[in-house]
PDB file of N, CA and C in Angstrom:
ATOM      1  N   UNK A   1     -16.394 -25.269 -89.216  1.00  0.00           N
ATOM      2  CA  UNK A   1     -17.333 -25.735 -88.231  1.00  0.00           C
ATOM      3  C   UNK A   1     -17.493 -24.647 -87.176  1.00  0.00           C
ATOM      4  N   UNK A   2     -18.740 -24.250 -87.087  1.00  0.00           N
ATOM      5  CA  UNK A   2     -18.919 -23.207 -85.731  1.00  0.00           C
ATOM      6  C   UNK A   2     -19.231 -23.525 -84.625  1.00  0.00           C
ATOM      7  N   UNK A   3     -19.542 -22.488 -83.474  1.00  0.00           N
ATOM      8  CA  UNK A   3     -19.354 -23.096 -82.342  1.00  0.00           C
ATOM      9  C   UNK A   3     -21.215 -22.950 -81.786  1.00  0.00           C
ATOM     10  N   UNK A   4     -21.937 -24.014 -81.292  1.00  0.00           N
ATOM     11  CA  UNK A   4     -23.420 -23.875 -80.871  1.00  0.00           C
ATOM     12  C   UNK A   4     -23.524 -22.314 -80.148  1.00  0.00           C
ATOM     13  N   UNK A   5     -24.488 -21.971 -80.124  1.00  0.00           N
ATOM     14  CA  UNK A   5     -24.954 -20.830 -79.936  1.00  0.00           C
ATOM     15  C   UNK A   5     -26.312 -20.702 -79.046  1.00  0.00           C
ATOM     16  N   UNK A   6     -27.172 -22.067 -79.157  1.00  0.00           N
ATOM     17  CA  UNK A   6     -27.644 -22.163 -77.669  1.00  0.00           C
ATOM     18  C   UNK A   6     -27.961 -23.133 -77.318  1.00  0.00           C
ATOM     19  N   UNK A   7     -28.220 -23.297 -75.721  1.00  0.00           N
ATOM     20  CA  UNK A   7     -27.738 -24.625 -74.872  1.00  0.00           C
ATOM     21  C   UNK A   7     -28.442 -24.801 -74.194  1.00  0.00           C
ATOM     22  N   UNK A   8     -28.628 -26.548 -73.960  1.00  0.00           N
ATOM     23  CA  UNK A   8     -29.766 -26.655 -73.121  1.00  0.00           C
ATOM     24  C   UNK A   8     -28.954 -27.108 -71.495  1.00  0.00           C
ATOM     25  N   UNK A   9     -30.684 -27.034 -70.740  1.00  0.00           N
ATOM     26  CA  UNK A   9     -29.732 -27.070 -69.010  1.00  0.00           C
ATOM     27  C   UNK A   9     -28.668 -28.575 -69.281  1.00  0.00           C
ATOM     28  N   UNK A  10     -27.943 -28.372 -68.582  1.00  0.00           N
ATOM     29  CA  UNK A  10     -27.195 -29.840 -68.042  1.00  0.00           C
ATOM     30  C   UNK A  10     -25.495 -29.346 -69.375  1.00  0.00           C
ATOM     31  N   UNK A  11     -25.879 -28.635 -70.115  1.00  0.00           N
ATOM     32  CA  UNK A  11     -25.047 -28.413 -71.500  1.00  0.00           C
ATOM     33  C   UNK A  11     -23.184 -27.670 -70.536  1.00  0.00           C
ATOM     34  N   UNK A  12     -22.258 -28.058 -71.420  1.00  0.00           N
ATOM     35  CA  UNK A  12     -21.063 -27.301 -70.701  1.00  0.00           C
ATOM     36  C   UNK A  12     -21.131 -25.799 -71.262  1.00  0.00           C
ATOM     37  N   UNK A  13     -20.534 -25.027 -70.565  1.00  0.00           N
ATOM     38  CA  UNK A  13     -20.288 -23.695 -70.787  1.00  0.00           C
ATOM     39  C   UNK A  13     -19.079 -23.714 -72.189  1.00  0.00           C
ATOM     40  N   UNK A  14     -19.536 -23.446 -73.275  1.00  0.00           N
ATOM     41  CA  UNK A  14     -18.264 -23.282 -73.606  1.00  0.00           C
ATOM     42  C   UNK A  14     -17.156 -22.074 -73.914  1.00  0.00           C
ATOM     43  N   UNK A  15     -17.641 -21.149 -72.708  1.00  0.00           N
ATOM     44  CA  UNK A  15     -16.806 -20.117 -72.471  1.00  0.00           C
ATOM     45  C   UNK A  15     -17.223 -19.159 -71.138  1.00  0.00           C
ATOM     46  N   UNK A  16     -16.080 -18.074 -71.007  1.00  0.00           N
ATOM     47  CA  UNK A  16     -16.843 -17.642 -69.322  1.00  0.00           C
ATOM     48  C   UNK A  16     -17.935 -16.664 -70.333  1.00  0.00           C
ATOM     49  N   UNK A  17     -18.518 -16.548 -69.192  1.00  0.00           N
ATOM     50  CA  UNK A  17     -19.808 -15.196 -69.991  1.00  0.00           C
ATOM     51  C   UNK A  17     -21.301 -15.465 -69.529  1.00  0.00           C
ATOM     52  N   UNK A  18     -21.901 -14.501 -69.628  1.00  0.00           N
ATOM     53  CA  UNK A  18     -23.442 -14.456 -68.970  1.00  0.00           C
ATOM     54  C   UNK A  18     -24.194 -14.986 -70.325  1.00  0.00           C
ATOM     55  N   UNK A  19     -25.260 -16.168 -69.809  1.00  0.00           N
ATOM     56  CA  UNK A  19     -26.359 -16.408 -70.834  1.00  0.00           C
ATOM     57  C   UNK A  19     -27.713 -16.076 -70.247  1.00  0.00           C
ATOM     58  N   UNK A  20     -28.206 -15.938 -70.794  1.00  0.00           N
ATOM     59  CA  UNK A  20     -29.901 -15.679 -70.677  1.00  0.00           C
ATOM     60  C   UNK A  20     -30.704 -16.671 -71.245  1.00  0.00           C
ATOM     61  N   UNK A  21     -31.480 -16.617 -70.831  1.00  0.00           N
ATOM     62  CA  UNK A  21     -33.101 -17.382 -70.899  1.00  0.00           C
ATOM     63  C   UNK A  21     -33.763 -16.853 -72.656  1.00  0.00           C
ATOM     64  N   UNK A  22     -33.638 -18.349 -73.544  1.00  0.00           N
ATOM     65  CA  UNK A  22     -35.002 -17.586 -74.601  1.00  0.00           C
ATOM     66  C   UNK A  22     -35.671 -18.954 -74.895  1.00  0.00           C
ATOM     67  N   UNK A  23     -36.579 -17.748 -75.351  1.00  0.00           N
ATOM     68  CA  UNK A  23     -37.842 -18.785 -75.872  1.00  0.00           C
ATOM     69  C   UNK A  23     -37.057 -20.257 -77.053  1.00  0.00           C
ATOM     70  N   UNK A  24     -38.115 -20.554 -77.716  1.00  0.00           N
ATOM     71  CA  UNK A  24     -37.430 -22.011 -78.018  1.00  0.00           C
ATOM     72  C   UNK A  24     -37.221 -21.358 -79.824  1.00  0.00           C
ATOM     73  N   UNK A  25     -38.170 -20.435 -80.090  1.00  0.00           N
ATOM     74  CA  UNK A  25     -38.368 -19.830 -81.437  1.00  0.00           C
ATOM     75  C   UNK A  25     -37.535 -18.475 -81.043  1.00  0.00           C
ATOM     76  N   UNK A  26     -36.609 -17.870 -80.537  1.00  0.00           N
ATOM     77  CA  UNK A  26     -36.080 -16.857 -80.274  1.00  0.00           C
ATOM     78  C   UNK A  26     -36.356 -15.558 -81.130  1.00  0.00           C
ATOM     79  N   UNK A  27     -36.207 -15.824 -82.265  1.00  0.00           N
ATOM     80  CA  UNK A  27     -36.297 -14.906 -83.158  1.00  0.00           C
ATOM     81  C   UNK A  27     -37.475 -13.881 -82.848  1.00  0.00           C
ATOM     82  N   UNK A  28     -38.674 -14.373 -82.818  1.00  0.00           N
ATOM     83  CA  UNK A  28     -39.946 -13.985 -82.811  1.00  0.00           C
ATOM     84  C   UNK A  28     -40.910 -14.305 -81.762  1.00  0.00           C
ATOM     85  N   UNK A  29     -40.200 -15.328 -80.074  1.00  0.00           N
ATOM     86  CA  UNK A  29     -40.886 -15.060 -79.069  1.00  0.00           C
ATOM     87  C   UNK A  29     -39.895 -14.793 -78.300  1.00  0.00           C
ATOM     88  N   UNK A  30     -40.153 -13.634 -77.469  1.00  0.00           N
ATOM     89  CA  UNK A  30     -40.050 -13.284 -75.854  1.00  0.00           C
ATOM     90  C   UNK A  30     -39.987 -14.041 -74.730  1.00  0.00           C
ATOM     91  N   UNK A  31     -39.384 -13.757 -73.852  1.00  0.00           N
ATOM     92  CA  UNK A  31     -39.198 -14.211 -72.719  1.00  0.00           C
ATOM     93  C   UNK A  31     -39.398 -12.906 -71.760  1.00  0.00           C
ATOM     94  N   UNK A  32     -40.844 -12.854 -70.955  1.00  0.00           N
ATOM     95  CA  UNK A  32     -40.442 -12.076 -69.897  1.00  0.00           C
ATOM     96  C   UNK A  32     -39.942 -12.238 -68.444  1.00  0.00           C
ATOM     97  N   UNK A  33     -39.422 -11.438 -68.066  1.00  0.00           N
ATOM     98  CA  UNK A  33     -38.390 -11.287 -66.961  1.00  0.00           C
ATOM     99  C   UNK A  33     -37.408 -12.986 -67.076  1.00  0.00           C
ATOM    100  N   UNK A  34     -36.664 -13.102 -68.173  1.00  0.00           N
ATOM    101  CA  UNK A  34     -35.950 -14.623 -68.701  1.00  0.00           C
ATOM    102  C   UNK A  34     -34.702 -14.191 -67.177  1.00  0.00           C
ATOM    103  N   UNK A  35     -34.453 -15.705 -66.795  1.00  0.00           N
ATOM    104  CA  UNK A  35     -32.798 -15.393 -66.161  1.00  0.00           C
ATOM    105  C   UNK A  35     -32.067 -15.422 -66.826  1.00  0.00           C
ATOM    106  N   UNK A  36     -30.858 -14.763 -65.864  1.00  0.00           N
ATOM    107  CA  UNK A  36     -29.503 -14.433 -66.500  1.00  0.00           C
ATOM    108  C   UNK A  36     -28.758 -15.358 -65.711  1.00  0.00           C
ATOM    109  N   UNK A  37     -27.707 -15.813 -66.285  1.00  0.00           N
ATOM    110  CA  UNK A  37     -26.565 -16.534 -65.023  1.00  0.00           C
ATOM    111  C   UNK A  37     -24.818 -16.736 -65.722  1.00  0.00           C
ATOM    112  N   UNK A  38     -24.218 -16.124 -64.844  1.00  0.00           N
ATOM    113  CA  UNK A  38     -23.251 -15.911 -65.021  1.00  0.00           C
ATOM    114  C   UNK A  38     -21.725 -17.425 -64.931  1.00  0.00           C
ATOM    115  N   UNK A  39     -21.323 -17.505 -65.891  1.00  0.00           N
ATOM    116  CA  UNK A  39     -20.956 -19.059 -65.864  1.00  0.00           C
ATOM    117  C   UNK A  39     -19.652 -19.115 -66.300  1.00  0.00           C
ATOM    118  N   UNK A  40     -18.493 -19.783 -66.039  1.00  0.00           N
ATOM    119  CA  UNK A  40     -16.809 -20.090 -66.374  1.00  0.00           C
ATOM    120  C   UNK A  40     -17.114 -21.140 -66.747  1.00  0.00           C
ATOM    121  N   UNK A  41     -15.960 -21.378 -67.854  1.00  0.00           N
ATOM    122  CA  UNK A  41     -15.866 -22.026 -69.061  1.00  0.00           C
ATOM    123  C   UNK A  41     -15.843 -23.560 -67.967  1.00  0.00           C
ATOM    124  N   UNK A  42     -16.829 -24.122 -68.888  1.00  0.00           N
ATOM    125  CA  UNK A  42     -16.950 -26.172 -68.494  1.00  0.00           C
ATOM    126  C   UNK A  42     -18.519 -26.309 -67.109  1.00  0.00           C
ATOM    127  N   UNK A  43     -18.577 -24.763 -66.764  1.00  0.00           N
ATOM    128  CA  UNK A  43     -19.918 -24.941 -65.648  1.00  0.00           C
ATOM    129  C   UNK A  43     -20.862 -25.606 -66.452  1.00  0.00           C
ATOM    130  N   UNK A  44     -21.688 -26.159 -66.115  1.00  0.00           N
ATOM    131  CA  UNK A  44     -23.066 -26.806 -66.270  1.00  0.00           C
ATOM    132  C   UNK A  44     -24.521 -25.574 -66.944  1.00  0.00           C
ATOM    133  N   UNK A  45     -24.995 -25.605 -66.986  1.00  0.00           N
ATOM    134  CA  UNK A  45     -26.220 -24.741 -67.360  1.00  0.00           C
ATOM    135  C   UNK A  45     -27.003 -25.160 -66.547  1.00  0.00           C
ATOM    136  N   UNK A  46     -28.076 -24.393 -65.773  1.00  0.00           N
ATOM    137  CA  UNK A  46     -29.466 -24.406 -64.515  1.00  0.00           C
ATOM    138  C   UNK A  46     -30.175 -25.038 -65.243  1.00  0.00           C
ATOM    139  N   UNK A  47     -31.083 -25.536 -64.889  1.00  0.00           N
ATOM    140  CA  UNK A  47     -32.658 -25.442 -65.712  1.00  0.00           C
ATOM    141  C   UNK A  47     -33.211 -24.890 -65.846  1.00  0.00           C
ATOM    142  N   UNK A  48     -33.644 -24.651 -66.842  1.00  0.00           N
ATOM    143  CA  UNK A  48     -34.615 -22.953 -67.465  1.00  0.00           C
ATOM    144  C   UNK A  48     -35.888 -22.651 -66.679  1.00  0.00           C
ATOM    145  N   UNK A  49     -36.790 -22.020 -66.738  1.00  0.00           N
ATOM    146  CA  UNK A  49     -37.755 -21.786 -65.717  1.00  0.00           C
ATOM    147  C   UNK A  49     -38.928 -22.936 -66.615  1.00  0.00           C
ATOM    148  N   UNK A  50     -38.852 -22.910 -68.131  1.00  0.00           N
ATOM    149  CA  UNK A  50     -39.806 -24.192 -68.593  1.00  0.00           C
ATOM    150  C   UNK A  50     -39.314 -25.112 -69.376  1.00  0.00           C
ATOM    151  N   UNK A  51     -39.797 -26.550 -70.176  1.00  0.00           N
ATOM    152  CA  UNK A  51     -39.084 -26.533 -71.070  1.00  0.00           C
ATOM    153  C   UNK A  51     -38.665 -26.583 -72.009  1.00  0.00           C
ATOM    154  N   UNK A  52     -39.003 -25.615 -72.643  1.00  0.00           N
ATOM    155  CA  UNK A  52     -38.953 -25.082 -74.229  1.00  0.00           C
ATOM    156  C   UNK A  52     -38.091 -24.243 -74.064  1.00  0.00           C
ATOM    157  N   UNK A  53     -37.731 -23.709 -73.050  1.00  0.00           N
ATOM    158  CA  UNK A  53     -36.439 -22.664 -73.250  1.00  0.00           C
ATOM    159  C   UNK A  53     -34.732 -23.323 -73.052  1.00  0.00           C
ATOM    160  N   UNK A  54     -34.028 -22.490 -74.028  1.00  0.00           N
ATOM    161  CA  UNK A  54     -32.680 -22.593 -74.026  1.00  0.00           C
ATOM    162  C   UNK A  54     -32.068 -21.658 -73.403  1.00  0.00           C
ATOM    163  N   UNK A  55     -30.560 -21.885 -72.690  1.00  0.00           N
ATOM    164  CA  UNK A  55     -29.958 -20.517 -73.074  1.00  0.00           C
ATOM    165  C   UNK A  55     -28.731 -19.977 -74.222  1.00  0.00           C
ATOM    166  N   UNK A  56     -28.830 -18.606 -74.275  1.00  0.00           N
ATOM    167  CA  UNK A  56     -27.908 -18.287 -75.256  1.00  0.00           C
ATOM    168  C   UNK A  56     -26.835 -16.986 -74.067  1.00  0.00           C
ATOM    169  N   UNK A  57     -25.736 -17.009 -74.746  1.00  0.00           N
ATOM    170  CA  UNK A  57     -24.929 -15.850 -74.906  1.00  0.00           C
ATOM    171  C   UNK A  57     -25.118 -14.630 -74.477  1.00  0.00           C
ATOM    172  N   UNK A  58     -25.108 -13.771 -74.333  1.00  0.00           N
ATOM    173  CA  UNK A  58     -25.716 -12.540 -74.343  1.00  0.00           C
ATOM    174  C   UNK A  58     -24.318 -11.598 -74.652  1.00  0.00           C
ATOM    175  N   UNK A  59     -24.724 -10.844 -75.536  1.00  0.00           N
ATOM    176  CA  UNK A  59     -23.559  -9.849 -76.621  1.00  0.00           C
ATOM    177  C   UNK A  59     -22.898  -9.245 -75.497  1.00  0.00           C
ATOM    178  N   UNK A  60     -21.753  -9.312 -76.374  1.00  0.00           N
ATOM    179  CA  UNK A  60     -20.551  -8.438 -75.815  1.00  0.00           C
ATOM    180  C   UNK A  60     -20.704  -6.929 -76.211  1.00  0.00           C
ATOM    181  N   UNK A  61     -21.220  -6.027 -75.065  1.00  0.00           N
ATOM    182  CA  UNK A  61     -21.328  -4.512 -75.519  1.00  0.00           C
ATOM    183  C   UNK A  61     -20.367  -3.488 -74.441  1.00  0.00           C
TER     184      UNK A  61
END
């Protein structure tokens, strides 16, 4: 069983780490200027700027 990969507002954090703003089709739409927000494990998620967007993760580089 894996772990969700993206989350809608009100969703728990399930780890510390920055997520970003994507579209609802990610793959193949954009988000310009999407937020970022920086979150410890069990925080809440914002509400996205619309709502078709989720957030996801953003890679560990």
């Amino acid at each position: 069983m894996g772990e969700w990969t993206e989350f809608r507002p009100g969703d728990h954090a399930p780890n510390d780490g920055t997520y970003i703003e994507i579209g609802e089709a990610s793959f193949h739409m954009g988000v310009n200027d999407p937020q970022k927000v920086h979150l410890k494990k069990g925080d809440r998620f914002p509400m996205t700027s619309n709502k078709d967007r989720k957030w996801k993760r953003m890679n560990h580089r």
